[in-house]
Protein backbone atom coordinates (compact mmCIF):
# COMPACT_ATOMS: atom_id res chain seq x y z
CA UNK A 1 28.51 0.81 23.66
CA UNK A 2 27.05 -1.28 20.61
CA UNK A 3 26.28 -4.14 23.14
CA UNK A 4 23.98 -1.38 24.52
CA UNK A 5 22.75 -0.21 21.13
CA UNK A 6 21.85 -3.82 20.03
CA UNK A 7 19.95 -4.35 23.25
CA UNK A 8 18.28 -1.27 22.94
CA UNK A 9 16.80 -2.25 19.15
CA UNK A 10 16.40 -5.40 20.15
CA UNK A 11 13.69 -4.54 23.11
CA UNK A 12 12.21 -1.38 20.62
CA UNK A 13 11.69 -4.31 18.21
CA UNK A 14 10.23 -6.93 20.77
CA UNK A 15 7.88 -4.50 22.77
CA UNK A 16 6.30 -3.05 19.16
CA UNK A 17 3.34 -5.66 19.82
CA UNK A 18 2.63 -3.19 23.18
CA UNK A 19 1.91 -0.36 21.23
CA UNK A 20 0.68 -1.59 18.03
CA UNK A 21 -3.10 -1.41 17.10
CA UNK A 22 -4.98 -4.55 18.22
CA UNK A 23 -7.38 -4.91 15.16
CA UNK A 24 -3.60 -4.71 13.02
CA UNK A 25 -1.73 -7.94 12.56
CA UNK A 26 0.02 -7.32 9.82
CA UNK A 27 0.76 -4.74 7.55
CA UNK A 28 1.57 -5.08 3.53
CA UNK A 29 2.99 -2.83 0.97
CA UNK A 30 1.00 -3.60 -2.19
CA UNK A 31 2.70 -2.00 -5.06
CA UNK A 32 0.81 -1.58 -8.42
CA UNK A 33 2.75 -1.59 -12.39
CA UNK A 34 2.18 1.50 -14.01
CA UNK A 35 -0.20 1.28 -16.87
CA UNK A 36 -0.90 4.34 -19.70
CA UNK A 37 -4.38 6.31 -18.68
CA UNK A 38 -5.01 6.10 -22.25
CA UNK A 39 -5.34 2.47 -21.72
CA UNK A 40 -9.00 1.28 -22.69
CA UNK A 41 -8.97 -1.16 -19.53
CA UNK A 42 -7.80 1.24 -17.18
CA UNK A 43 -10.30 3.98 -18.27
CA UNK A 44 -13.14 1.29 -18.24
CA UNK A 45 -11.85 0.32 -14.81
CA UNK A 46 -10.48 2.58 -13.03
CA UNK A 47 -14.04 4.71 -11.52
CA UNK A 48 -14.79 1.33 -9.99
CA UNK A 49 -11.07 0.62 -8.65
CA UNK A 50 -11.24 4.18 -7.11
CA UNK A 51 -14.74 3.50 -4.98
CA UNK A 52 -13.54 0.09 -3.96
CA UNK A 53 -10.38 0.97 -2.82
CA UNK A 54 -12.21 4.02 -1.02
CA UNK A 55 -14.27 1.94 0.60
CA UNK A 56 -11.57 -0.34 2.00
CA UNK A 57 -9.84 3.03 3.54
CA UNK A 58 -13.48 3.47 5.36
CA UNK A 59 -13.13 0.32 6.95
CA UNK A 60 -9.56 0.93 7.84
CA UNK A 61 -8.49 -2.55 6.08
CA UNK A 62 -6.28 -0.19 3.67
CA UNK A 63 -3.97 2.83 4.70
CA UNK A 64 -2.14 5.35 2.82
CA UNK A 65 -2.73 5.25 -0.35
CA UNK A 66 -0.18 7.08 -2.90
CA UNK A 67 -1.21 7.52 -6.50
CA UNK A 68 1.69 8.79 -8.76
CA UNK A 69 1.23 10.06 -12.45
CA UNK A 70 4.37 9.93 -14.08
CA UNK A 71 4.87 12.19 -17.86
CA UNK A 72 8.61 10.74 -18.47
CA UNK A 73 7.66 9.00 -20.88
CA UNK A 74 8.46 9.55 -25.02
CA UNK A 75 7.33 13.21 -25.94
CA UNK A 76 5.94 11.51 -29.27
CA UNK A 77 3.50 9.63 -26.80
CA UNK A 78 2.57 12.10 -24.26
CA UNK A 79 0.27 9.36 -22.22
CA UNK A 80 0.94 9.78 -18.67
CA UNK A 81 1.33 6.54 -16.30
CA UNK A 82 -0.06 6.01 -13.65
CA UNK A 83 1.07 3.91 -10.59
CA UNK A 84 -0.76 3.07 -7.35
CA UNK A 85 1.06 2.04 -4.22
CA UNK A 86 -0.68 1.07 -0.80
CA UNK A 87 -0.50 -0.53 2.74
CA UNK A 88 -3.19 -3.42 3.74
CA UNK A 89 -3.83 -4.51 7.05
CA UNK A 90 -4.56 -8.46 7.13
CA UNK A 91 -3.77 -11.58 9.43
CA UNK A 92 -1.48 -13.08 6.62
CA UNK A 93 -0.44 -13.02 2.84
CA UNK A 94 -2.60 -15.23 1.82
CA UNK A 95 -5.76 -13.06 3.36
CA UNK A 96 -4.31 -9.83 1.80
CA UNK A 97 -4.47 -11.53 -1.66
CA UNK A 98 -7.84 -12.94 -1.21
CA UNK A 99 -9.13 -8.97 -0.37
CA UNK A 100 -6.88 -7.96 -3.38
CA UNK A 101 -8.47 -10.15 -5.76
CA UNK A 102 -12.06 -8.79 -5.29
CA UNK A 103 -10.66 -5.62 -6.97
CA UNK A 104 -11.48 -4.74 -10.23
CA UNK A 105 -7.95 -4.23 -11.71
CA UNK A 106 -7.35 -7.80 -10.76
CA UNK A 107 -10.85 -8.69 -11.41
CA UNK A 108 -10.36 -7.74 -15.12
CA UNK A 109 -6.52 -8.43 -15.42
CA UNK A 110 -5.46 -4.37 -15.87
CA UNK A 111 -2.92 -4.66 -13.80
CA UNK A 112 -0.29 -6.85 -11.51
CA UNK A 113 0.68 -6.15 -8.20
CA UNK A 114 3.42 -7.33 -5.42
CA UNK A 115 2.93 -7.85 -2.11
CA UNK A 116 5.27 -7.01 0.33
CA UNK A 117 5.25 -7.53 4.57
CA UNK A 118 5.67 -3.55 5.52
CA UNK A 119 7.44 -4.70 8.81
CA UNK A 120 7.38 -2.53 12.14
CA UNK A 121 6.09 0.68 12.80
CA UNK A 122 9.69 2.35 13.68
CA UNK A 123 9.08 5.99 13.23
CA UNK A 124 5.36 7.50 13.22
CA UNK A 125 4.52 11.38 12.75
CA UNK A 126 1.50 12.58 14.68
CA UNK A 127 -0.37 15.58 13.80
CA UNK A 128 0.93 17.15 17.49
CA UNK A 129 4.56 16.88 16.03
CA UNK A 130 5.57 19.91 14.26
CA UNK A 131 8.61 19.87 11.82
């Protein structure tokens, strides 16, 4: 039975390039560090991070973009952080990097980033599924 299990992943995993999008080569996770939204360089940046990165998603060269204020900080502080974490769609690292470098936050130096490869689409919801 796991003989058949492994086979079965194994040929989900090699016929993903059937179904995937043709325009998508590969997929990155780019993960932001939180920064304060008191920060000067975030508030001088950020209006301009915001349309760029909105006018990536037009263009469908990012996807799913997941901005996450976080309060757990000090009470004595009370600054809320803020984190950004997103998927990009290029041929390679290296191209991801070069589109990530024309933004602002690295632009300016607000803020570091890591790149990750996403992998395979396993699992996707549609909006025909209903949970």
């Amino acid at each position: 039975m796991r003989i058949k299990n492994l086979i079965a992943v194994m040929m989900l995993l090699a016929s993903q390039a059937l179904w995937a999008d043709e325009q998508t080569v590969n997929k990155y996770v780019v993960v932001w560090d939180s920064i304060s939204q008191e920060n000067p360089m975030y508030k001088k940046h950020i209006k301009k991070q915001a349309e760029v990165l909105t006018g990536l998603w037009e263009k469908g060269v990012i996807e799913n973009i997941y901005f996450n204020l976080e309060s757990n900080q000090p009470k004595a502080k009370s600054e809320q952080y803020a984190s950004i974490v997103f998927f990009i769609k290029a041929k390679n690292k290296d191209d991801a990097n070069k589109t990530l470098k024309e933004l602002p936050f690295v632009k300016h130096d607000v803020l570091n980033y890591t790149l990750s490869p996403a992998g395979y689409l396993w699992l996707k919801q549609s909006q025909n599924n209903k949970i």
